[in-house]
Protein backbone atom coordinates (compact mmCIF):
# COMPACT_ATOMS: atom_id res chain seq x y z
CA UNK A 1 46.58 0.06 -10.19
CA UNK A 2 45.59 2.40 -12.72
CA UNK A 3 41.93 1.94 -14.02
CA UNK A 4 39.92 3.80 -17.12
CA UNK A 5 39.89 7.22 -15.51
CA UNK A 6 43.50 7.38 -13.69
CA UNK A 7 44.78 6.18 -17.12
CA UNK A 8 43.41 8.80 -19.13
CA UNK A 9 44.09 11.44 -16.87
CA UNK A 10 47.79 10.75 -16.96
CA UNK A 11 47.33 10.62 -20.65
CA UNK A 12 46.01 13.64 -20.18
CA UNK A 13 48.45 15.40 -18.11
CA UNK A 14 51.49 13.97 -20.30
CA UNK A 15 50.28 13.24 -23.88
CA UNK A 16 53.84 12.84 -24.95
CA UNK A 17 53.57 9.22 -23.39
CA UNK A 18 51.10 8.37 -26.15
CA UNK A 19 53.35 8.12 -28.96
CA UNK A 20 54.29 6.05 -32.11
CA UNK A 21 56.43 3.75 -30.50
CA UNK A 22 54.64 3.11 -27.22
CA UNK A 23 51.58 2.60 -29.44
CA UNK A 24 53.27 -0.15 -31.32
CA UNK A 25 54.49 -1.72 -27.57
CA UNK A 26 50.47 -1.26 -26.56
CA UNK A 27 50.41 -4.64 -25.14
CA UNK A 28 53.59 -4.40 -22.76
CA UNK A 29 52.24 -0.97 -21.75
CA UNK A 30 49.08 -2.33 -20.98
CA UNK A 31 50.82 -4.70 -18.40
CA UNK A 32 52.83 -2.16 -17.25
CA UNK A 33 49.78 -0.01 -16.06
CA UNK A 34 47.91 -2.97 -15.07
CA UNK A 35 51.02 -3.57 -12.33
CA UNK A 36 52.05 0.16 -11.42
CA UNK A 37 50.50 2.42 -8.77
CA UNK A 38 49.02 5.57 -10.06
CA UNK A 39 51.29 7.85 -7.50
CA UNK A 40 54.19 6.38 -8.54
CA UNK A 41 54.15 6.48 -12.38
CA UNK A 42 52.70 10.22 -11.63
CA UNK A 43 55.94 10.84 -9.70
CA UNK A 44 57.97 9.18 -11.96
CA UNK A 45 56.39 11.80 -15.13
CA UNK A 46 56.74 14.82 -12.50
CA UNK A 47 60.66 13.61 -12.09
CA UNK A 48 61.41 13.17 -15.42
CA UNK A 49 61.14 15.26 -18.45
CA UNK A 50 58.91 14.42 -20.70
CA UNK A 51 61.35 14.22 -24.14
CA UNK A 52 63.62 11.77 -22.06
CA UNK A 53 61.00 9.81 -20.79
CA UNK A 54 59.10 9.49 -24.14
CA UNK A 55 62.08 8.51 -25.50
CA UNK A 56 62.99 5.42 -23.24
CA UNK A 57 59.62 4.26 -22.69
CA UNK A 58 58.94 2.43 -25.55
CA UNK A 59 62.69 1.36 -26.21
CA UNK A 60 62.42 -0.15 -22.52
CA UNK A 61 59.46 -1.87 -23.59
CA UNK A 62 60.38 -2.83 -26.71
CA UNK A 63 63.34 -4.89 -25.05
CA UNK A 64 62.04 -6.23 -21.75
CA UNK A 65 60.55 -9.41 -21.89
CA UNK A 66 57.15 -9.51 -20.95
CA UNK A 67 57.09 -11.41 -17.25
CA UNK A 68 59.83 -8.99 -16.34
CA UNK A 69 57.49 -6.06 -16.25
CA UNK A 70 55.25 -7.48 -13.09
CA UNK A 71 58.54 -9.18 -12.03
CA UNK A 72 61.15 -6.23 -11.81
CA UNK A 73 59.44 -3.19 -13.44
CA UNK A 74 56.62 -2.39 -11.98
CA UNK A 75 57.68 -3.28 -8.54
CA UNK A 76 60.91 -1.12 -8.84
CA UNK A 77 58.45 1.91 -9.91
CA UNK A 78 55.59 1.36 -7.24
CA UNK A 79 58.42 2.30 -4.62
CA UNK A 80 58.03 6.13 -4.40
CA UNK A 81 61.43 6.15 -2.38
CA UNK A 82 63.11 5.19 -5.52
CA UNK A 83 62.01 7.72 -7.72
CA UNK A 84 64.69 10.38 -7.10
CA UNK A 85 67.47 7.41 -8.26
CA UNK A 86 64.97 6.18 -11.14
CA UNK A 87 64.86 9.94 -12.56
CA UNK A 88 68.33 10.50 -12.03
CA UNK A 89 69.62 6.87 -13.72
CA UNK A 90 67.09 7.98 -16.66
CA UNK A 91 68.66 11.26 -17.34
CA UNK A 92 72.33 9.23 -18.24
CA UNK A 93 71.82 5.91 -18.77
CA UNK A 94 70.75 4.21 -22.14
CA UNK A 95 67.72 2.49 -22.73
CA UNK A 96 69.65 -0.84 -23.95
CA UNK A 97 71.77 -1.03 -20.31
CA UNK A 98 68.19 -0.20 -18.33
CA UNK A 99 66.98 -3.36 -20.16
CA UNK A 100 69.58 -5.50 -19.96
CA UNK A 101 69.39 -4.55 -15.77
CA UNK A 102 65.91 -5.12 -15.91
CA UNK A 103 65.63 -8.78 -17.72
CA UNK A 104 68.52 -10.15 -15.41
CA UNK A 105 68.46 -8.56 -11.74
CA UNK A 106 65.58 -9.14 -9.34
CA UNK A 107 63.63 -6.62 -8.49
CA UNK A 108 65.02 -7.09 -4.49
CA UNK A 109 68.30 -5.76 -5.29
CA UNK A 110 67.65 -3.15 -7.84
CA UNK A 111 65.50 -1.84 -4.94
CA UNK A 112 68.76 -2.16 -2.63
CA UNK A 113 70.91 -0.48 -5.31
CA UNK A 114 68.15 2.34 -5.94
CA UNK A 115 68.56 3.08 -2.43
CA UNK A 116 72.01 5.05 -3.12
CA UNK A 117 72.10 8.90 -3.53
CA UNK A 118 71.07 9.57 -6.55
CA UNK A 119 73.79 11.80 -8.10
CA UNK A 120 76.50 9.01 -6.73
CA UNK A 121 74.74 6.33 -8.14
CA UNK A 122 74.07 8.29 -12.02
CA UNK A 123 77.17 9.72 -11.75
CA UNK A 124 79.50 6.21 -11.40
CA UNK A 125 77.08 4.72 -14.39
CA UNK A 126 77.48 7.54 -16.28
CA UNK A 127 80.98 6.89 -16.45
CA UNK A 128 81.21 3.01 -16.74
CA UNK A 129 81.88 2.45 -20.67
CA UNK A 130 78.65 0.18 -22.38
CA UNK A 131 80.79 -2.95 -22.69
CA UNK A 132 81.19 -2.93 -18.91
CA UNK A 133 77.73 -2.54 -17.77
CA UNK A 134 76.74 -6.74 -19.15
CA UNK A 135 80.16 -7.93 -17.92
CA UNK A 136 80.61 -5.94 -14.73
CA UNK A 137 77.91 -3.59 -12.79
CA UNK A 138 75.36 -6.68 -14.07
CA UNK A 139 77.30 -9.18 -12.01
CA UNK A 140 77.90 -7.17 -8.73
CA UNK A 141 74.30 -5.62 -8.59
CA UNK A 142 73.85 -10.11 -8.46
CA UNK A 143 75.84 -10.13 -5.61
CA UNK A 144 74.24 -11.35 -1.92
CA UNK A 145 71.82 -9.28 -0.76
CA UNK A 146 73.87 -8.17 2.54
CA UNK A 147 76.88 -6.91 0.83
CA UNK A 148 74.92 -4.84 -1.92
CA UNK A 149 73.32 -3.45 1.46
CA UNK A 150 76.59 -3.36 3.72
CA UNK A 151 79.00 -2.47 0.84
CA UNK A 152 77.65 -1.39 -2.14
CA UNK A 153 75.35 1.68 -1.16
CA UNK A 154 77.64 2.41 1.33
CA UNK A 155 80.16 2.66 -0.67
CA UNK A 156 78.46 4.72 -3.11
CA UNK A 157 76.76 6.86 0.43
CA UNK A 158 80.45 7.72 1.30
CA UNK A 159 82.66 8.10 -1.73
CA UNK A 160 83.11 11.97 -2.76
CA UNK A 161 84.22 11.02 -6.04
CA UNK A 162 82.01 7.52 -7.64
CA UNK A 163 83.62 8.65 -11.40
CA UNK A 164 86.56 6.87 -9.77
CA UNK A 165 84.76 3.65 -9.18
CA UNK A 166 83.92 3.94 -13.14
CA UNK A 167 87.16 4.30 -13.87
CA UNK A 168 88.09 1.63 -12.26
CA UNK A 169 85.35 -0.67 -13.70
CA UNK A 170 86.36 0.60 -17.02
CA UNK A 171 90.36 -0.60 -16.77
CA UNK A 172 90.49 -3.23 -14.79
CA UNK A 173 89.17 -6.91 -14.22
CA UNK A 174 85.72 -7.53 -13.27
CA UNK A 175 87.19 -10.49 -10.82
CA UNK A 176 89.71 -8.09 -8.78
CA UNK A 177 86.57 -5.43 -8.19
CA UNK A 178 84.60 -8.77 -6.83
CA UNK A 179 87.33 -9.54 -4.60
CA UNK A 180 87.73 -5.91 -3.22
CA UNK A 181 83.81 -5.16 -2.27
CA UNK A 182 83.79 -8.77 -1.26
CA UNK A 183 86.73 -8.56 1.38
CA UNK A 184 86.82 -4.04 1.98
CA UNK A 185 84.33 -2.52 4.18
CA UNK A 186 83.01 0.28 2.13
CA UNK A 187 84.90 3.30 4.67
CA UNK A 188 87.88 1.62 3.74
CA UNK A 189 87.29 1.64 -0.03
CA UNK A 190 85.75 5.47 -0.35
CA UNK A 191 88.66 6.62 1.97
CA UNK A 192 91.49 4.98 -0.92
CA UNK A 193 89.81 6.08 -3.80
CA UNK A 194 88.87 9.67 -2.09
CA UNK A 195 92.54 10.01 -1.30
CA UNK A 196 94.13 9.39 -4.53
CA UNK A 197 94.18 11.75 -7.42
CA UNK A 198 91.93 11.98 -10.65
CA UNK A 199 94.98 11.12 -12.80
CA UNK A 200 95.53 7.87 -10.71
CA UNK A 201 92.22 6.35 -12.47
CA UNK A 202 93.17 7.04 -15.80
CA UNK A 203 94.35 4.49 -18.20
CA UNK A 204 97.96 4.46 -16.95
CA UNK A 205 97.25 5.81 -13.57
CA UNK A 206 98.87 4.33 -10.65
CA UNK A 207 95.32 2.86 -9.12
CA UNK A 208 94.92 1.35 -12.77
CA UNK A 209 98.13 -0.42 -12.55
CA UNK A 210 97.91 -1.66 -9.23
CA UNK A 211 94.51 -2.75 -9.86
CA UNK A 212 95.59 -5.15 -13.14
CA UNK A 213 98.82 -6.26 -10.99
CA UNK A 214 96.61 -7.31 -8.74
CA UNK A 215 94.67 -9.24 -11.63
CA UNK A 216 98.23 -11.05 -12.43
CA UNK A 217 98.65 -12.13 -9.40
CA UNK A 218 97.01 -14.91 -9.18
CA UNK A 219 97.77 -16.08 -6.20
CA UNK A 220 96.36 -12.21 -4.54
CA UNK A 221 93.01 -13.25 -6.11
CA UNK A 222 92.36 -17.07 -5.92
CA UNK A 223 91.75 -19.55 -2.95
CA UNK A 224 94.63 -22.07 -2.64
CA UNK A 225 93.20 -25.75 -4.39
C-alpha cells in the first residue's frame, strides 16, 4: 500500500493526477491509495496516458460508491496481469459505463473478464451502444463464474472479429444472447460469427434477423411450464 513517500513520488512522476477534480474526490482517493499496490497504480500511469487517465480518475471517483473502491477497485488494479486490458478498456470506454461496472460486478469476475486480449475485449465495448452496456454486457459479466471462464473469454480469445458480438448486442435481445453463451461452446460461436459477413450484423443483416426471430420465438427461448 502506498505510504507518505511512494505517494508523493507518484505525485511526482505524474502531477497531472493532482488535479481540480481529484482534489475535490480527496477522500475516495485517499481510500483508493490506502487499498492499491504501489507497482500496480505505477503500471497502470506507465499504460495509460496521462490526459485520459486524468480525465477518468476523478469522474470514476466521483461515481463509485465508497465500499466499492476496497471491494472491486482496488483489487481489480493490484492485479498487474490486468493492466494491459485496464489500459486498453480506458482508452474507449466512458467513465459513466466503468462506474456503473464497478458499483454492480464483483471484483471475481471483472478479474475473469479482464483476462481477455485486450484489443478483443476494447474493441467489442467500443462498439456496444451506451444503452446496452446497464441492460446487457452488465448482466452477462453477472453470469456464473465457469461460463464467463469457459465461454466468455474464450469467446472473445477466438473470435477474429468481437465488433460483431457488438453488433449483435446492439440489435438484438439481451435474453437470446443469454441463451446462446449459455447453451454454445465458444469455438462454435467465434466460428458463426467469423464466417458471416460484416453486412450480416448490421441493422437489417441476416444475423440481425435471425437473431430477433429467434427472440419471437418463444418457444426457441423458454423452458416448457
Amino acid at each position: 500500500a502506498f505510504g507518505p513517500c511512494s505517494a508523493a513520488s507518484l505525485v511526482f512522476r505524474h502531477p497531472a493526477l493532482v488535479n481540480c477534480a481529484v482534489v475535490r474526490e480527496s477522500s475516495k482517493a485517499l481510500t483508493l491509495l490506502r487499498h492499491s499496490e504501489v507497482g500496480a497504480v505505477r503500471a497502470l500511469c506507465e499504460a495509460v496516458p496521462e490526459e485520459t487517465l486524468s480525465g477518468l480518475l476523478p469522474e470514476i471517483l466521483r461515481g463509485i460508491e465508497r465500499h466499492r473502491i476496497p471491494e472491486a477497485l482496488a483489487p481489480v488494479l493490484n492485479d498487474i496481469a490486468n493492466i494491459p486490458t485496464l489500459a486498453a478498456l480506458m482508452g474507449v470506454l466512458d467513465a459513466g459505463s466503468m462506474v456503473m461496472m464497478l458499483n454492480a460486478v464483483p471484483a471475481r469476475k471483472l478479474r475473469i473478464i479482464l483476462g481477455a486480449p485486450p484489443d478483443s475485449l476494447a474493441k467489442l465495448v467500443s462498439h456496444v451502444q451506451l444503452g446496452k452496456v446497464e441492460s446487457v454486457l452488465i448482466p452477462v459479466v453477472q453470469e456464473p463464474d465457469e461460463l464467463l471462464r469457459d465461454t466468455l473469454v474464450p469467446l472473445l480469445r477466438e473470435c477474429r472479429h468481437p465488433e460483431r458480438i457488438a453488433a449483435a448486442v446492439n440489435h438484438s435481445e439481451p435474453e437470446v444472447l443469454f441463451r446462446l453463451i449459455r447453451e454454445v461452446e465458444a469455438w462454435r460461436l467465434a466460428a458463426l460469427v467469423d464466417a458471416m459477413d460484416a453486412e450480416d450484423f448490421e441493422e437489417e443483416g441476416a444475423a440481425v434477423v435471425l437473431l430477433q426471430a429467434l427472440a419471437d420465438e418463444r418457444g426457441l427461448l423458454r423452458d416448457k411450464a
